[in-house]
Each structure stands twice: as C-alpha cells, then as structure tokens.
Protein backbone atom coordinates (compact mmCIF):
# COMPACT_ATOMS: atom_id res chain seq x y z
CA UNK A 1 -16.85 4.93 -14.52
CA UNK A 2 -14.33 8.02 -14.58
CA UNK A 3 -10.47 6.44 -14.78
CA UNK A 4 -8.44 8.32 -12.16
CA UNK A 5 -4.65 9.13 -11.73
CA UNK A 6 -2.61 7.90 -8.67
CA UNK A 7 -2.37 11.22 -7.38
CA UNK A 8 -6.37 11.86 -6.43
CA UNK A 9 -5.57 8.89 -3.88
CA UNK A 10 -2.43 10.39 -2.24
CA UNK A 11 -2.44 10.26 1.53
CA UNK A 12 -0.06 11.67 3.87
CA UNK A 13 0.04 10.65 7.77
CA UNK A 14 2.03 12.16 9.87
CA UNK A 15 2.19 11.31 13.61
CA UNK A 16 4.81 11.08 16.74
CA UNK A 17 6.23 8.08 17.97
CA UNK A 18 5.10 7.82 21.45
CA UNK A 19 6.08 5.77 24.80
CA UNK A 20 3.09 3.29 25.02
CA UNK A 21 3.68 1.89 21.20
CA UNK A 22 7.38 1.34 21.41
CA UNK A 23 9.08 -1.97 22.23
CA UNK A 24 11.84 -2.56 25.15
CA UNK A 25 14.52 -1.17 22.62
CA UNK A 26 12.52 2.61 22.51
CA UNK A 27 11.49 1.55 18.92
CA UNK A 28 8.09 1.75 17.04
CA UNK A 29 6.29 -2.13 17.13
CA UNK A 30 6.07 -3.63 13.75
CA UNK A 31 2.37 -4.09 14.74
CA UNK A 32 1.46 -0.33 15.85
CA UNK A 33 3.38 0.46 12.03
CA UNK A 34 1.33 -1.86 10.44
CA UNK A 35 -1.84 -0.32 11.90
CA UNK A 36 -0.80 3.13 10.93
CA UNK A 37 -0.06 1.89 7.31
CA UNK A 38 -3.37 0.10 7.08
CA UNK A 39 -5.08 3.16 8.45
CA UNK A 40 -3.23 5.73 5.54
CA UNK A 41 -4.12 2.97 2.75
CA UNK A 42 -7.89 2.21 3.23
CA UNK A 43 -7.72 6.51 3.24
CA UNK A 44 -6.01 6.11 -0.66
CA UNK A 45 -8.57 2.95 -0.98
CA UNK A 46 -11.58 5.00 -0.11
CA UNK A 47 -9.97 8.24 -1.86
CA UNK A 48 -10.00 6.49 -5.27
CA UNK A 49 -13.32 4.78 -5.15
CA UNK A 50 -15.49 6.49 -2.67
CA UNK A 51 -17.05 3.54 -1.11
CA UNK A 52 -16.32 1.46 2.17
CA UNK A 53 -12.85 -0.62 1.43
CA UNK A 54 -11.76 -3.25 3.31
CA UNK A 55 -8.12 -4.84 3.91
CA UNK A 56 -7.76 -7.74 1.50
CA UNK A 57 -4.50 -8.23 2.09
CA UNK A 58 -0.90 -6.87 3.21
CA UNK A 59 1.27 -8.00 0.07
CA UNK A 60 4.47 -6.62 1.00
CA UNK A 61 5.90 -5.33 3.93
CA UNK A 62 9.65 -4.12 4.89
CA UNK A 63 10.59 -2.97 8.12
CA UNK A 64 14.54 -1.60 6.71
CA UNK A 65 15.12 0.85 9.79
CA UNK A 66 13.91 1.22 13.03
CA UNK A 67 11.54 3.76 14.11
CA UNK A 68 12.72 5.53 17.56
CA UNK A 69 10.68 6.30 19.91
CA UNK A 70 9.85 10.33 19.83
CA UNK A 71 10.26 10.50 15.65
CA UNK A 72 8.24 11.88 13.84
CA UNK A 73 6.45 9.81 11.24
CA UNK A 74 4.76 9.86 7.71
CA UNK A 75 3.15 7.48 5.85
CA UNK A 76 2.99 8.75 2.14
CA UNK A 77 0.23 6.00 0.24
CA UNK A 78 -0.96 6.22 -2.89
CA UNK A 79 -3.25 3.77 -5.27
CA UNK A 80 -1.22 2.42 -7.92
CA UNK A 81 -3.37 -0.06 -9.52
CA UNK A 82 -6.94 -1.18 -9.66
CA UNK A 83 -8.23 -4.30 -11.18
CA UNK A 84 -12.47 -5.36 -10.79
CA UNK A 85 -13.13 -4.62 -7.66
CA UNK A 86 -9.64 -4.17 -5.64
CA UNK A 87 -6.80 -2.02 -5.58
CA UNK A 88 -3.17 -2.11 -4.44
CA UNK A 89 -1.89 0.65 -2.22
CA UNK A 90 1.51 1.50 -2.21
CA UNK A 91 3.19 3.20 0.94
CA UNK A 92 6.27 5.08 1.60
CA UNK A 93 7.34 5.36 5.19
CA UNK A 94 9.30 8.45 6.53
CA UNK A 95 10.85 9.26 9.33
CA UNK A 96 11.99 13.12 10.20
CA UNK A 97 15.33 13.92 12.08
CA UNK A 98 14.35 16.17 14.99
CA UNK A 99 17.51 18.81 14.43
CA UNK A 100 17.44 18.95 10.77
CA UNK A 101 14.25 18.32 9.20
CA UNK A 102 15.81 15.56 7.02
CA UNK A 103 13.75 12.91 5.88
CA UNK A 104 15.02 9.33 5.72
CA UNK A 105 12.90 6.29 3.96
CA UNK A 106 12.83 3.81 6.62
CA UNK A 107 9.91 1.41 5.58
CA UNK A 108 7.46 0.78 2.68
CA UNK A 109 4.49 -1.78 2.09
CA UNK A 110 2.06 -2.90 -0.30
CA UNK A 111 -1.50 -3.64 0.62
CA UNK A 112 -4.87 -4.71 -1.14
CA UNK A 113 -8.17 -3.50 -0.51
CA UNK A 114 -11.55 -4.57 -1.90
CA UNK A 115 -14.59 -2.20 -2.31
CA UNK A 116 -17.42 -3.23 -0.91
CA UNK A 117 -21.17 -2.13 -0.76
CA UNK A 118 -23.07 -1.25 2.13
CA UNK A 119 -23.92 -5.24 2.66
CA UNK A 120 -19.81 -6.01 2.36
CA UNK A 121 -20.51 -7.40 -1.33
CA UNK A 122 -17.55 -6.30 -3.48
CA UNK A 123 -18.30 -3.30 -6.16
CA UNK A 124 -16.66 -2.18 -8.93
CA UNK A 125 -14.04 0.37 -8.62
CA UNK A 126 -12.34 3.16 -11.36
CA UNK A 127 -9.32 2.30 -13.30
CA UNK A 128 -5.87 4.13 -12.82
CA UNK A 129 -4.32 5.80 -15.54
CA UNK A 130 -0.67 6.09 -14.10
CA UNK A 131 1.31 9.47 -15.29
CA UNK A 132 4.41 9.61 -14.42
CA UNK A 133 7.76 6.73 -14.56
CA UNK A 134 7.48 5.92 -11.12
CA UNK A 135 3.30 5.24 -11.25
CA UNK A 136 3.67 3.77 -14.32
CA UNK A 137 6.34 0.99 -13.13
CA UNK A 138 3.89 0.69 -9.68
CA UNK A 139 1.10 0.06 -12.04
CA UNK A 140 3.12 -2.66 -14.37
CA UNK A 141 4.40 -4.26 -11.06
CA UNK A 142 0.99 -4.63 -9.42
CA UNK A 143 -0.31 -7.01 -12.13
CA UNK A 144 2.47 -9.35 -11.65
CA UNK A 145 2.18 -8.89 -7.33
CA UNK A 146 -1.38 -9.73 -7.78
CA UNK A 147 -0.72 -13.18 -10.25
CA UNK A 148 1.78 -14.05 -7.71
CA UNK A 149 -1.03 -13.83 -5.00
CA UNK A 150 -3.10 -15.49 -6.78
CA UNK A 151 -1.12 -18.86 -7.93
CA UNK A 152 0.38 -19.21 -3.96
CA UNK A 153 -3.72 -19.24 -2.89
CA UNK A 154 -3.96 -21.65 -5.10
CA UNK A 155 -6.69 -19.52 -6.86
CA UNK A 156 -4.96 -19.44 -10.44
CA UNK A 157 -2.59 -22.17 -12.19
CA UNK A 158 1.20 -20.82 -12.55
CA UNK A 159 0.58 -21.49 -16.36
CA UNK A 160 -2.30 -19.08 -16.38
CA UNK A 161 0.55 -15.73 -15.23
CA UNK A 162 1.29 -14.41 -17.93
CA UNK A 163 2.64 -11.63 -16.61
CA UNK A 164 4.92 -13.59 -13.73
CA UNK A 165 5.54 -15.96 -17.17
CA UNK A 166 7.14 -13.52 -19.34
CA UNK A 167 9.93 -12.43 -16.76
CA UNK A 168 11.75 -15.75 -17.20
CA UNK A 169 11.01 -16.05 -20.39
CA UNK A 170 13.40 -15.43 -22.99
C-alpha cells in the first residue's frame, strides 16, 4: 500500500454563517460546527484512503471564539496520522472579517475515523509520511492522543503507553 503525505488529504470548507444555525446570541451552535467539522474530516478520511470512513471518534475539540452569525467560515482538515485501520484528522477553523479579508483562527479539533468496507468491517488504510515541522509534530502527537484514548476506554493498561510514558519520564 502506497504511503501518502498529509497534503493529498487537505480539505478546505468554506461556508456562511446563516440565521437558522445560530443561537439566541447571533452565534454559530457548537453542534452545527461540529457537523461542519465532521463533514470536512471524513472528506480528508476518504481523501487519504479512498474507501467509506466512518466517525470513530471526536478527540479534541475547542470552541476559543465565537462564530457570528453572517461570517464566513473555513474548515482547513488534513490527515495527520494513520495507524491499522484509522486515522486522525486534524482541523483548523477560520473565520473571515467581512471588510478586510483577514483571517482569524477561532476553533480547531481532532477527530478519528475508521475505514471500513462495503459491509462496515474495518480495512486497512496507507501510512503518512509527514513533510514538513508542523505535520511532523501532528504525526508524533497523534500516537500519544490515540494511547491516551485508548487507556481512558479501558482498552490498553497505562503501563502499556509508551509514548504517554516517556513524557514524564526523566
């Protein structure tokens, strides 16, 4: 199976905030965000492996500024790592000032998404091979987001991270 880089998964959404998905304050609802990031990751997901992805899991999310209602928005999501059969997708969320132009990062997540077959059994997907600084601490994060994941489900023993191990480690 071909490795791939980051960048043959890059996604870019762009939308308006409209009336009907904005809450009493004339900002975007966490939820309708959410939707919109889940919607410009499983597009990365399926860009990197080329089969039917599902959400396995939202990882991280941070809502740091409000969205307004009439902004333009764009959701910038790229694959930064991928392990067996899942992959993390890492999002940037922008929003545009309507005089200027000026972008300002008001949000970002981190999801996980499985590859599955045409009967929902997971497949096996390509490996990243992460270019620049920024992929490449994306990628060295992701292993250490994923043991994290895993020891809270109670699906691996906090002795068996090695990665989570060796930052508090001297």
């Amino acid at each position: 199976m071909e490795t791939k880089t980051p960048k043959q998964s890059f996604t870019t959404v762009t939308d308006m905030v409209l009336p009907s998905e904005t809450n009493p304050l004339n900002n975007l609802f966490g939820g309708e965000l959410l939707a919109r990031m889940d919607r410009a990751a499983s597009i990365a997901a399926r860009r990197h492996c080329r089969r039917i992805v599902v959400t396995a899991s939202v990882n991280h999310v941070a809502f740091n500024r409000m969205v307004p209602l009439g902004s333009v928005v764009t959701i910038e999501a790229q694959v930064t790592r991928a392990f067996k059969t899942s992959m993390e997708v890492h999002m940037d969320v922008w929003t545009e000032d309507r005089e200027s132009g000026e972008r300002t990062k008001a949000n970002e997540a981190i999801y996980s998404f499985v590859a599955v077959d045409d009967t929902g059994q997971p497949v096996q997907v390509p490996a990243i091979h992460p270019e620049s600084e920024e992929e490449k601490n994306r990628y060295d994060g992701a292993l250490r987001r994923k043991q994290l994941s895993l020891v809270l489900a109670g699906k691996m023993k906090a002795s068996e991270a090695t990665e989570l191990r060796a930052l508090f480690e001297d």
